[in-house]
N, C-alpha and C. Protein backbone atom coordinates (compact mmCIF):
# COMPACT_ATOMS: atom_id res chain seq x y z
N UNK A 1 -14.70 22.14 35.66
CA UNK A 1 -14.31 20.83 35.17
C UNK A 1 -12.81 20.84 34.89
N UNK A 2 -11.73 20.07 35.77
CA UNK A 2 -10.52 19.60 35.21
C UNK A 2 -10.49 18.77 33.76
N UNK A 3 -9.65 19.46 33.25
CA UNK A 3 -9.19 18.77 31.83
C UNK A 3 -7.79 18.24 31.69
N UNK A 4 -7.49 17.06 31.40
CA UNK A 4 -6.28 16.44 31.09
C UNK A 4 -5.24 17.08 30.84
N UNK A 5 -4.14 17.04 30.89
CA UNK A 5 -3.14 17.83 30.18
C UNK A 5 -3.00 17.68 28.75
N UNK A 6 -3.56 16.86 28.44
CA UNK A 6 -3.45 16.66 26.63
C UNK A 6 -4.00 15.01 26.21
N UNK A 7 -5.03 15.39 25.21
CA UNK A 7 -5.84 14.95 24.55
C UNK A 7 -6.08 14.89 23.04
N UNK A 8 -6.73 13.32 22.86
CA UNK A 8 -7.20 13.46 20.98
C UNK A 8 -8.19 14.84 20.93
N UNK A 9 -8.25 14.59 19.46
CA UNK A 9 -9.78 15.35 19.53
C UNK A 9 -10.93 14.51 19.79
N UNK A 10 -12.03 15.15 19.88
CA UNK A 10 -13.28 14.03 20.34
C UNK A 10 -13.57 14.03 18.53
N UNK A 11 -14.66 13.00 18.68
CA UNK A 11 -15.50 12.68 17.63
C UNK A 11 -16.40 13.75 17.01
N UNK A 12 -17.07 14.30 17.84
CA UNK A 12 -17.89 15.78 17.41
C UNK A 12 -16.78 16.64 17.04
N UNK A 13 -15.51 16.52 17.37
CA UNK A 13 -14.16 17.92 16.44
C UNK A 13 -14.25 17.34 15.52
N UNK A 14 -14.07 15.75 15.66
CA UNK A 14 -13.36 15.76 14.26
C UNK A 14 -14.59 15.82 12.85
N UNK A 15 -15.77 15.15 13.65
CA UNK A 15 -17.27 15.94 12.59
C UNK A 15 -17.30 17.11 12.39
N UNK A 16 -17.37 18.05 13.57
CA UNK A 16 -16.99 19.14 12.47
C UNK A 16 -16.32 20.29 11.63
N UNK A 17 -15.04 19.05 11.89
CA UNK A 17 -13.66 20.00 11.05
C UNK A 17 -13.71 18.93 9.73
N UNK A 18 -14.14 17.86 9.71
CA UNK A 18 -14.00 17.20 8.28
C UNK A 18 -14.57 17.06 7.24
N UNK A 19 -15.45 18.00 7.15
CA UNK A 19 -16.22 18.88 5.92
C UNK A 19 -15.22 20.28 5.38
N UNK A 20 -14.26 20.30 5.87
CA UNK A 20 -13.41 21.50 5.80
C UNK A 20 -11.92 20.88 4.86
N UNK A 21 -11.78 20.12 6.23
CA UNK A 21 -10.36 19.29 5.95
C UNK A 21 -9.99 18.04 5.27
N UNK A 22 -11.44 17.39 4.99
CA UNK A 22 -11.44 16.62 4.57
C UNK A 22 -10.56 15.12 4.50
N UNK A 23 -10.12 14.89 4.06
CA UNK A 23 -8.63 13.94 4.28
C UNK A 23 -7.37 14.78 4.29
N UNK A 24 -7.02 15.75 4.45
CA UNK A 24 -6.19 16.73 4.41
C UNK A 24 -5.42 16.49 5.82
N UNK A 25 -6.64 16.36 6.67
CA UNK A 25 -5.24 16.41 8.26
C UNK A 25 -5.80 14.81 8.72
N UNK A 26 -4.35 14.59 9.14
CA UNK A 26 -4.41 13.25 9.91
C UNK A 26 -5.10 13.59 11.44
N UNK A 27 -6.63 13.45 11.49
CA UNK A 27 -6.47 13.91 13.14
C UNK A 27 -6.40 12.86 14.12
N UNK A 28 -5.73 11.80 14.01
CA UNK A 28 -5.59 10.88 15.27
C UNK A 28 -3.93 11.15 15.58
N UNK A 29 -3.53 12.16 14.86
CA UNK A 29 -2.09 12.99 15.32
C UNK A 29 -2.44 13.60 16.46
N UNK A 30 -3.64 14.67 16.03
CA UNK A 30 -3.60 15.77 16.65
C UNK A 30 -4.22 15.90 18.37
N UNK A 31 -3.62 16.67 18.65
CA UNK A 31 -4.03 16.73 20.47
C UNK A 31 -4.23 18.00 20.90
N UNK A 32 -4.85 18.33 21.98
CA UNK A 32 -5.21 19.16 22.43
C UNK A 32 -4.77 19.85 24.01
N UNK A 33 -3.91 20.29 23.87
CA UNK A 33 -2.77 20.41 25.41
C UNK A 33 -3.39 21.33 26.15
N UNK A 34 -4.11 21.77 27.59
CA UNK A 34 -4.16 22.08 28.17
C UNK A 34 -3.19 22.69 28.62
N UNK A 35 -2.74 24.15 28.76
CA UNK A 35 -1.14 24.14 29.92
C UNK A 35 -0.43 25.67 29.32
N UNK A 36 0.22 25.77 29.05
CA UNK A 36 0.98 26.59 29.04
C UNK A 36 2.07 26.32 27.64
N UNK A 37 2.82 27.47 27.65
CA UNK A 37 3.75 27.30 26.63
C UNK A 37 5.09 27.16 26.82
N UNK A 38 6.11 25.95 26.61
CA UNK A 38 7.11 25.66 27.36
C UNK A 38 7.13 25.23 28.74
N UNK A 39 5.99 24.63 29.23
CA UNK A 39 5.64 24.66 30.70
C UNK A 39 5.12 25.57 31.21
N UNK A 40 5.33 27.00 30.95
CA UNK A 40 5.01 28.15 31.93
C UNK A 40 3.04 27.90 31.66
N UNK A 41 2.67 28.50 32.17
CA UNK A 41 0.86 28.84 32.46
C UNK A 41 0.52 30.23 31.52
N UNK A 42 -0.25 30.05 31.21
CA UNK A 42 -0.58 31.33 30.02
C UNK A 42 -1.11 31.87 30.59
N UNK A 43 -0.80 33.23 30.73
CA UNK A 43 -1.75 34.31 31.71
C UNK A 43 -2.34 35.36 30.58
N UNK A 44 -2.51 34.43 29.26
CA UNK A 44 -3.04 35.27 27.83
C UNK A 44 -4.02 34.32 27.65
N UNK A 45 -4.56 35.14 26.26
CA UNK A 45 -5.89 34.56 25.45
C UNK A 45 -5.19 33.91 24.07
N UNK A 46 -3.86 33.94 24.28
CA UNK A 46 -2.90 33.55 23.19
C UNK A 46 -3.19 31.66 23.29
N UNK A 47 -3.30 30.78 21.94
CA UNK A 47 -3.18 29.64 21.96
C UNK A 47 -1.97 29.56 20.84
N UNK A 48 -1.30 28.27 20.57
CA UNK A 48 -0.38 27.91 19.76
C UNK A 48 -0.56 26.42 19.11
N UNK A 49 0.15 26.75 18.13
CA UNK A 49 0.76 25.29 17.87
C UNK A 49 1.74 24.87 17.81
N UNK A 50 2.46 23.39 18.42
CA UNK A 50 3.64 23.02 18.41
C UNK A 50 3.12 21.81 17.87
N UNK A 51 3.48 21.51 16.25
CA UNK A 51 3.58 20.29 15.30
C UNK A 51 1.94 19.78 15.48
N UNK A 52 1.50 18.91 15.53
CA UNK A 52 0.49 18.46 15.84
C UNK A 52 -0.26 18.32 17.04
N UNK A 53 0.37 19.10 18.28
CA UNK A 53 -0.10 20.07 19.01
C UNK A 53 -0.73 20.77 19.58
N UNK A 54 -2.04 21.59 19.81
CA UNK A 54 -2.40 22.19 19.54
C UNK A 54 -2.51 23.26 21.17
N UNK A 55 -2.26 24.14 21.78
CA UNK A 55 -2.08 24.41 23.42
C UNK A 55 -2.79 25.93 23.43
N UNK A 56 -3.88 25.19 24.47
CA UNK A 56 -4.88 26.32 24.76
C UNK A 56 -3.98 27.03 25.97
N UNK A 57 -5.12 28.06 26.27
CA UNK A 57 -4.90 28.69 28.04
C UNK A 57 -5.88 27.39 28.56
N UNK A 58 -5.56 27.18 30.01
CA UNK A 58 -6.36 26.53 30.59
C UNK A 58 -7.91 26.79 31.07
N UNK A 59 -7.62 28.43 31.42
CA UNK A 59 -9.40 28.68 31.47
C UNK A 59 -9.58 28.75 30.33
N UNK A 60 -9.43 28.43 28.73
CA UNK A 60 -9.78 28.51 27.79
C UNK A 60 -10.11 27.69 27.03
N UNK A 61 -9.84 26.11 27.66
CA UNK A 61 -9.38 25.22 26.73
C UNK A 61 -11.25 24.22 26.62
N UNK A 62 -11.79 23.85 25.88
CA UNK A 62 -12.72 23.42 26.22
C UNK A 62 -12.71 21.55 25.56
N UNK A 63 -13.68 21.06 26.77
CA UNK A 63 -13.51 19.36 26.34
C UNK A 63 -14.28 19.26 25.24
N UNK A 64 -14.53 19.95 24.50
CA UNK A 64 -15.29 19.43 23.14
C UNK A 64 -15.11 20.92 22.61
N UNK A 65 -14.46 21.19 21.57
CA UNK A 65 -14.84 22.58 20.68
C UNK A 65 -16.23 22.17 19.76
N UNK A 66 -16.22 21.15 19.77
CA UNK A 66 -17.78 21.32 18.39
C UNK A 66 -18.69 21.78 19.46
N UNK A 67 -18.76 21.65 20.79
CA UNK A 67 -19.77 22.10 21.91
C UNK A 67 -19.91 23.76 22.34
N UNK A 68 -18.28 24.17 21.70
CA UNK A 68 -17.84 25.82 22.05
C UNK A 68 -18.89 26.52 21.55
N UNK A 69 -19.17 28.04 21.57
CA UNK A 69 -19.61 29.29 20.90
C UNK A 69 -19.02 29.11 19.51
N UNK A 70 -19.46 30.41 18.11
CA UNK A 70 -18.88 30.03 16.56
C UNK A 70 -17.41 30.69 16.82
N UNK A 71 -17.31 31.64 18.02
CA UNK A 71 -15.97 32.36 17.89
C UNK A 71 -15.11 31.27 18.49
N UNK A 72 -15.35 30.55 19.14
CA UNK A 72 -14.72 29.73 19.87
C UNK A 72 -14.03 28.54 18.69
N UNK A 73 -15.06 27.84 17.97
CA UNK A 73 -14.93 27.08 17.02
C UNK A 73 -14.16 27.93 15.63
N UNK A 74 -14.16 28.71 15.56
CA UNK A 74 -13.54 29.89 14.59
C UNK A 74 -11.80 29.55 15.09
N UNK A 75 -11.34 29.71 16.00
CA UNK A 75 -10.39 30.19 16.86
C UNK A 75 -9.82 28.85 17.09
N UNK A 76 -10.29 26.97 17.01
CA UNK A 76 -10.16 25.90 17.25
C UNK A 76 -9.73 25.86 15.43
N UNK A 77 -10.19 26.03 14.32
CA UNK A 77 -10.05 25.70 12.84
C UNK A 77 -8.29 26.72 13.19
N UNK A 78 -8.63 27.99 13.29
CA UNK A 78 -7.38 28.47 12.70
C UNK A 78 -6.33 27.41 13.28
N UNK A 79 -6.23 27.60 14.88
CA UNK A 79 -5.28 26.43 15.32
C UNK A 79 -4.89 25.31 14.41
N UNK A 80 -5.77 24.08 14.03
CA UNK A 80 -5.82 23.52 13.69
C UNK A 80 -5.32 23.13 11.99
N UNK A 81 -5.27 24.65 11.20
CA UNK A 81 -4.50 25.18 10.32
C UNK A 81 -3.47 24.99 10.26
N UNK A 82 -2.78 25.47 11.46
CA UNK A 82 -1.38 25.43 12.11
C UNK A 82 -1.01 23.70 11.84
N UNK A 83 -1.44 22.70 12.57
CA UNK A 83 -1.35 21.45 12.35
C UNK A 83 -1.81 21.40 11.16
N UNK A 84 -2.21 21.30 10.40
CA UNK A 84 -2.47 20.92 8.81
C UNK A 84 -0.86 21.51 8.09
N UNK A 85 -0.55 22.22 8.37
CA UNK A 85 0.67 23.44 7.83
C UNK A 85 1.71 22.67 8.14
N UNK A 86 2.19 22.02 9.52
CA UNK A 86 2.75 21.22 9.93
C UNK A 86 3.16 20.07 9.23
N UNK A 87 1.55 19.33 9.21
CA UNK A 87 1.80 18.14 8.04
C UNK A 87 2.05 18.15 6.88
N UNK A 88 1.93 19.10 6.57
CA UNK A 88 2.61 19.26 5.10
C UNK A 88 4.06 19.75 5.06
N UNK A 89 4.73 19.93 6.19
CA UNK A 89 5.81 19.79 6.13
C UNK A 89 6.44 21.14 6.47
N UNK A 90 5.70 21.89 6.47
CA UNK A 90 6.12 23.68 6.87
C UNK A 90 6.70 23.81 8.30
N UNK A 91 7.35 24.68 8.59
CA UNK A 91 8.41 24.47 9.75
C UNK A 91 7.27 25.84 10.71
N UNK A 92 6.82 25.63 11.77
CA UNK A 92 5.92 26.85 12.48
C UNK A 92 6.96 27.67 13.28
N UNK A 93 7.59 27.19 14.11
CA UNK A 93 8.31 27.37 14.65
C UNK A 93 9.36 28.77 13.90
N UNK A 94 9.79 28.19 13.20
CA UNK A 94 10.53 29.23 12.25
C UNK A 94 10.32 29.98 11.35
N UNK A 95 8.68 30.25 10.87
CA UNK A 95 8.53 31.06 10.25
C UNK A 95 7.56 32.28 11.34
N UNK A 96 6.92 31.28 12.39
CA UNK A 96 6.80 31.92 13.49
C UNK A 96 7.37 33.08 13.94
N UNK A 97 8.66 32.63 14.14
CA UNK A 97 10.04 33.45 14.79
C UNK A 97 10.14 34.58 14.11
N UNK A 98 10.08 34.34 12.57
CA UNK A 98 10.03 35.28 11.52
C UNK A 98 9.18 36.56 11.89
N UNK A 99 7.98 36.23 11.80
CA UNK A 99 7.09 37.11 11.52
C UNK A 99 6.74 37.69 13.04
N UNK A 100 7.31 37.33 14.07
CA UNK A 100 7.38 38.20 15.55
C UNK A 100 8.36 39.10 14.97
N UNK A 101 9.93 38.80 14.67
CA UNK A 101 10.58 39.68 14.56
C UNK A 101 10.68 40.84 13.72
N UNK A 102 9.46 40.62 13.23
CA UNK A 102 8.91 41.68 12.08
C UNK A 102 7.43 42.27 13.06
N UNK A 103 7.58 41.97 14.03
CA UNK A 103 6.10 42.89 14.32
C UNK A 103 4.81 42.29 14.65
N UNK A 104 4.89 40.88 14.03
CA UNK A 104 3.52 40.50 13.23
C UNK A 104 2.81 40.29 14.77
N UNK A 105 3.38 39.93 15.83
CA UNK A 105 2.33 39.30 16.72
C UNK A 105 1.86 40.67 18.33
N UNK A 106 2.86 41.58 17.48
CA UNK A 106 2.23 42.99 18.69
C UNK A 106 1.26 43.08 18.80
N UNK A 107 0.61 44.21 19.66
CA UNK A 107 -0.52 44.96 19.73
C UNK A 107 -1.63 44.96 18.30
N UNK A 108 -0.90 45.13 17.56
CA UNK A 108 -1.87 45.10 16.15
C UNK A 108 -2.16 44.12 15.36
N UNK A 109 -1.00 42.95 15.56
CA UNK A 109 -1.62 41.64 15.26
C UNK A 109 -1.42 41.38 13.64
N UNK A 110 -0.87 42.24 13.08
CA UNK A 110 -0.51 42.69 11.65
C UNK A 110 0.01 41.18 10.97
N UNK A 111 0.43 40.23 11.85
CA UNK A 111 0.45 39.18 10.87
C UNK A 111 -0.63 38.28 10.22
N UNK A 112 -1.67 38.85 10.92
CA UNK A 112 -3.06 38.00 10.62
C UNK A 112 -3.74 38.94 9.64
N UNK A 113 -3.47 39.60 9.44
CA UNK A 113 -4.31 40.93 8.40
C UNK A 113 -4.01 39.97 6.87
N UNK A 114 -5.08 39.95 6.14
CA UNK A 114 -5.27 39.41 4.73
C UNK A 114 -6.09 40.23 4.18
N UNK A 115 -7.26 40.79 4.32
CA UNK A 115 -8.10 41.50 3.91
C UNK A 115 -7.46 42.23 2.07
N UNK A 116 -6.76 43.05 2.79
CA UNK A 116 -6.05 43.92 1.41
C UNK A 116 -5.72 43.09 0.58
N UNK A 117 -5.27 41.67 0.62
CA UNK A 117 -4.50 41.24 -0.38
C UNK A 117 -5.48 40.48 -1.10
N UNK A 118 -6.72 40.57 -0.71
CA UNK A 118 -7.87 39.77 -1.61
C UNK A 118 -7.95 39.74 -3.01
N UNK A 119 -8.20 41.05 -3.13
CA UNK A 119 -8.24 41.57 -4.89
C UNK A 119 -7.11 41.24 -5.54
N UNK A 120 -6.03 41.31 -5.28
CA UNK A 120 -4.95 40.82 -6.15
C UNK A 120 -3.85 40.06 -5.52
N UNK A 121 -4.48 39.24 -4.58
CA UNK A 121 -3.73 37.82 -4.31
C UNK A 121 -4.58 36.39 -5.25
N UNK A 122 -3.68 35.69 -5.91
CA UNK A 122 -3.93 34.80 -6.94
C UNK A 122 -3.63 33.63 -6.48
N UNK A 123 -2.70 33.74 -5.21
CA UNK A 123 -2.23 31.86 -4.93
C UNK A 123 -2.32 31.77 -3.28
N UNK A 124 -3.13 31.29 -2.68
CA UNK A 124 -2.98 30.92 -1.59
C UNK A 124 -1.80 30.59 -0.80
N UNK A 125 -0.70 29.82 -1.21
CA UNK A 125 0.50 29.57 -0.89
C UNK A 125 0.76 30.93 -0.89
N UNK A 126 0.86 32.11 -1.28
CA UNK A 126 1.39 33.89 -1.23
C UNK A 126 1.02 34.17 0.38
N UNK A 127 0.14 33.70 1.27
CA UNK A 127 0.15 34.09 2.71
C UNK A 127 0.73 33.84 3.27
N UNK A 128 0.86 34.59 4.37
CA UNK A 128 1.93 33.66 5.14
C UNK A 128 0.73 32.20 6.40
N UNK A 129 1.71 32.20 7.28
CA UNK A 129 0.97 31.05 8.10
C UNK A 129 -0.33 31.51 9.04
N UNK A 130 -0.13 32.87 9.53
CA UNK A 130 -1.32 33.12 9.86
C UNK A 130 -2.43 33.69 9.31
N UNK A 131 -2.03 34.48 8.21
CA UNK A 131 -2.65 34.78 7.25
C UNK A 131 -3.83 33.41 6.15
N UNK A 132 -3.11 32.58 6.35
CA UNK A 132 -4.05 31.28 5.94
C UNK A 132 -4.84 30.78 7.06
N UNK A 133 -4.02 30.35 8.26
CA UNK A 133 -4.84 30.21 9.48
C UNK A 133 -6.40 30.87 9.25
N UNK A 134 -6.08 32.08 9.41
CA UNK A 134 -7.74 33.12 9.51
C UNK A 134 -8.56 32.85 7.91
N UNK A 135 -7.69 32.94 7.15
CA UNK A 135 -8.97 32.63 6.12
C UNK A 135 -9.38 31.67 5.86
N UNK A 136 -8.90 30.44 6.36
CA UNK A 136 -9.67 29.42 6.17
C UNK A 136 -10.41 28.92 7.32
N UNK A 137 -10.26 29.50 8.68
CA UNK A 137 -11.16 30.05 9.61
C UNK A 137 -12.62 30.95 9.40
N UNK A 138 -11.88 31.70 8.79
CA UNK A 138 -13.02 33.05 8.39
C UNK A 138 -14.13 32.03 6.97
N UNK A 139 -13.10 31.45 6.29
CA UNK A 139 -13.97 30.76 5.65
C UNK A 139 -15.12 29.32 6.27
N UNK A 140 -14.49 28.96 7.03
CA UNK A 140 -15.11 28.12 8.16
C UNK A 140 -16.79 28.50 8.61
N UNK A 141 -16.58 29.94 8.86
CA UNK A 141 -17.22 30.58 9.81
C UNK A 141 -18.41 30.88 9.15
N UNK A 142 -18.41 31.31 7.99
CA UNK A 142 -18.97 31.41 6.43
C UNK A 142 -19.89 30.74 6.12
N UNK A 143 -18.88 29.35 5.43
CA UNK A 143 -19.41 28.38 4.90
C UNK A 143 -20.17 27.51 5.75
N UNK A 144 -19.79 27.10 7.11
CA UNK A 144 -19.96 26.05 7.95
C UNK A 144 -21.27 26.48 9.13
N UNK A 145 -20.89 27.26 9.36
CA UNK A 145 -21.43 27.71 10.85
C UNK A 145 -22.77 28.42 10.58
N UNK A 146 -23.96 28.43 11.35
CA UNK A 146 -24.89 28.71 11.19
C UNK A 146 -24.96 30.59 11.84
N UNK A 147 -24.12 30.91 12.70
CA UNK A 147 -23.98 32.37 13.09
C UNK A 147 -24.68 32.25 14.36
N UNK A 148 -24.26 32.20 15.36
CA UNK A 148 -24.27 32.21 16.81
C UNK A 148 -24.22 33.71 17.62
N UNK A 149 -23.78 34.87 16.67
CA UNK A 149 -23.42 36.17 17.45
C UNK A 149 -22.12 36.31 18.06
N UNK A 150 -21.54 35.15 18.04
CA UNK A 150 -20.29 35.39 19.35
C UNK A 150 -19.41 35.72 17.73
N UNK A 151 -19.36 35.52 16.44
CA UNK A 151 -18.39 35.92 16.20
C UNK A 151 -18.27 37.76 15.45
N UNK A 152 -17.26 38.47 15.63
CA UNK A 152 -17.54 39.67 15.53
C UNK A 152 -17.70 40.19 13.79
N UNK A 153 -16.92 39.75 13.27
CA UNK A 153 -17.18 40.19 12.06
C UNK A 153 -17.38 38.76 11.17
N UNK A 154 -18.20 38.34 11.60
CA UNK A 154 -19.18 37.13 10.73
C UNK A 154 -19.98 37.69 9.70
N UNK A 155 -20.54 39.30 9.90
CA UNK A 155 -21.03 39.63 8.06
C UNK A 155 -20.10 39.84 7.35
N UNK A 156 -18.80 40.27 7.47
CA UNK A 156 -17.51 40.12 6.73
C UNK A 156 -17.18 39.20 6.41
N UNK A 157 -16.81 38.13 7.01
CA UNK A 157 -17.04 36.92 6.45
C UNK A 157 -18.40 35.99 5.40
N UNK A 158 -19.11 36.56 5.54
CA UNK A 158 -20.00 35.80 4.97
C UNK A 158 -20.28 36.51 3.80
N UNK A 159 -19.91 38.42 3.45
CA UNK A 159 -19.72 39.02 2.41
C UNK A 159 -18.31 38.60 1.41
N UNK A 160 -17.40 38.46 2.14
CA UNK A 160 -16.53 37.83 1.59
C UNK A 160 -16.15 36.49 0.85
N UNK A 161 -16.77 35.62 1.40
CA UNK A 161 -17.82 34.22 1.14
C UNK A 161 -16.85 33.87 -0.71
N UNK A 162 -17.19 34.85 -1.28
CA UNK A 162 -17.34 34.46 -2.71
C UNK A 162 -15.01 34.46 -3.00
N UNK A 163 -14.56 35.67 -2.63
CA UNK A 163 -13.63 35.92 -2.58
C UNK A 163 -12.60 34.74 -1.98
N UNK A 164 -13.07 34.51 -1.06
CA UNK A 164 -12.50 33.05 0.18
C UNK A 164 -12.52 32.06 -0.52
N UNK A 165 -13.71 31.68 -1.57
CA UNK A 165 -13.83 30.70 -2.52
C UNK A 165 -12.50 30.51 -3.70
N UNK A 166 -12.15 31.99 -3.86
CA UNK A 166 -12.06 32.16 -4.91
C UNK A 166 -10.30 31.57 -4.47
N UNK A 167 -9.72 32.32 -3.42
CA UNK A 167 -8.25 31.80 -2.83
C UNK A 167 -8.12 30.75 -2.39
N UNK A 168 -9.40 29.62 -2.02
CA UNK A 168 -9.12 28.59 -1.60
C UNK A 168 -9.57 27.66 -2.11
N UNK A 169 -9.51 27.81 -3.61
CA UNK A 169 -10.01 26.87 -4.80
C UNK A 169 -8.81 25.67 -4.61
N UNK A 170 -8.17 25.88 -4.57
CA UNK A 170 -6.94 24.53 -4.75
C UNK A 170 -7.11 23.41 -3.49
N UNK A 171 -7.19 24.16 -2.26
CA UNK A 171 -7.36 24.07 -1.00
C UNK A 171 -8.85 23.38 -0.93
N UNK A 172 -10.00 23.66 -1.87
CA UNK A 172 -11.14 23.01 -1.39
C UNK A 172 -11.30 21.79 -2.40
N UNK A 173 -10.08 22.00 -3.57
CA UNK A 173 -10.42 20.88 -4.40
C UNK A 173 -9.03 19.54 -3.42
N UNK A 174 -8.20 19.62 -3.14
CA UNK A 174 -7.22 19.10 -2.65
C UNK A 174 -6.61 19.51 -1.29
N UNK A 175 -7.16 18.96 -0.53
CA UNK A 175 -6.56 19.82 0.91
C UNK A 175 -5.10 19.12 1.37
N UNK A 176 -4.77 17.49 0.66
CA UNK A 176 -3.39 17.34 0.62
C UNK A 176 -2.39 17.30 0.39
N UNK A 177 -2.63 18.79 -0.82
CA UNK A 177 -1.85 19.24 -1.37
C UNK A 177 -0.32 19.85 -0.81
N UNK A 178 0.66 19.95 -0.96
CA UNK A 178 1.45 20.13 -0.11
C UNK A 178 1.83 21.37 -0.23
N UNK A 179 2.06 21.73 -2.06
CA UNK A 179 2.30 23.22 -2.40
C UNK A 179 1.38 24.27 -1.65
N UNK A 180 0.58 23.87 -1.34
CA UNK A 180 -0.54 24.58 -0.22
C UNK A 180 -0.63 26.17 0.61
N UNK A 181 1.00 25.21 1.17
CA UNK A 181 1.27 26.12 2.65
C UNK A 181 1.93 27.40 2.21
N UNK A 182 2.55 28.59 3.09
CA UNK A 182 2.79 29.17 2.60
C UNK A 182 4.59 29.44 1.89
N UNK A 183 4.29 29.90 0.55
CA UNK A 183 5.91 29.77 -0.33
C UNK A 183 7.14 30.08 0.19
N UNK A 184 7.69 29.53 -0.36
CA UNK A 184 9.26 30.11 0.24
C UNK A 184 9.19 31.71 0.22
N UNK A 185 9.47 32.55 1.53
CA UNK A 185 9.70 33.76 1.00
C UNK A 185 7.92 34.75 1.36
N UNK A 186 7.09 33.81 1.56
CA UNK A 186 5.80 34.89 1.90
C UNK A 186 5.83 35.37 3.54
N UNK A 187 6.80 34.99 4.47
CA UNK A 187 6.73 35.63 5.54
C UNK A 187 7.19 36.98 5.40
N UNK A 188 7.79 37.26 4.00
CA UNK A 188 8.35 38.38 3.93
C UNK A 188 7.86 39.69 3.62
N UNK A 189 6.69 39.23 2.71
CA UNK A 189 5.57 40.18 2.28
C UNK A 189 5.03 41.40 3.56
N UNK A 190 4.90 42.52 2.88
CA UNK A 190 4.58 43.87 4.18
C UNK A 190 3.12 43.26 4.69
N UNK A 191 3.96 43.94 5.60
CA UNK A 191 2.76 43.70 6.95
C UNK A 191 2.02 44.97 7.48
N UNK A 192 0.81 44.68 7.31
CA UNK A 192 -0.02 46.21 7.27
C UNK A 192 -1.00 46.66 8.52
């Protein structure tokens, strides 16, 4: 099936990202780009966001994510993070830049690691951008999703369950909150 070069979300995304997001993201912003990054063709499993945005790989991109696998729909929320982060005014692009030039997006992926900072992280705004991306993904996956198998560490998530609650108390009482995103200064935090 050919897919457009860029699209709303359908009605089934936006059902079921708005038990999450609640009034938090504007989604008649948001789109769904088929294509590449800067024009070029993604010959990765890498997706992005540019502002409200959102740019799959093309064999990757699907016409309905509420129709995807839970890893699939897991992997559509974090994105979609990214645009929420956006609207609140956070710059991606440049904190982006940041956290490559620190490592974060190598082989190890070290900018997405949160795990450690559970126990004695107190403010959600303390992550950085991908670091929120995944937990409120991972919390997604948790709370929302019935468990399909496709995602890999879905009993981690769902053990974690209580913890995810616990960092995204502000976030589940107010998702248009702006203080939200991440603080001045958390791209800076070690990367493990």
């Amino acid at each position: 099936m050919r897919f457009a070069p860029r699209r709303p979300l359908t009605a089934a995304e936006i059902a079921l990202v708005q038990p999450l997001f609640r009034d938090g993201l504007d989604y008649m912003q948001i789109r769904i780009q088929s294509g590449g990054w800067l024009g070029l063709p993604h010959m990765t499993r890498a997706a992005l966001a540019h502002g409200n945005t959102l740019v799959f790989p093309p064999r990757l991109v699907h016409h309905d994510f509420a129709e995807a696998n839970d890893a699939t729909k897991v992997w559509f929320v974090h994105e979609l993070v990214h645009a929420w982060q956006w609207q609140r005014g956070f710059r991606l692009w440049r904190h982006g830049a940041r956290l490559a030039l620190r490592g974060g997006y190598g082989k190890l992926q070290r900018a997405y690691r949160y795990q450690h900072l559970l126990p004695h992280t107190e403010r959600f705004c303390d992550l950085n951008m991908e670091q929120q991306a995944d937990l409120i993904a991972h919390y997604f996956d948790a709370a929302f999703l019935q468990g399909d198998g496709s995602v890999h560490d879905r009993t981690r998530h769902v053990e974690q369950l209580p913890h995810y609650r616990a960092l995204l108390a502000d976030f589940l009482v107010n998702p248009c909150n702006l203080a939200l995103v991440p603080a001045r200064g958390a791209h800076r935090a070690p990367l493990v």
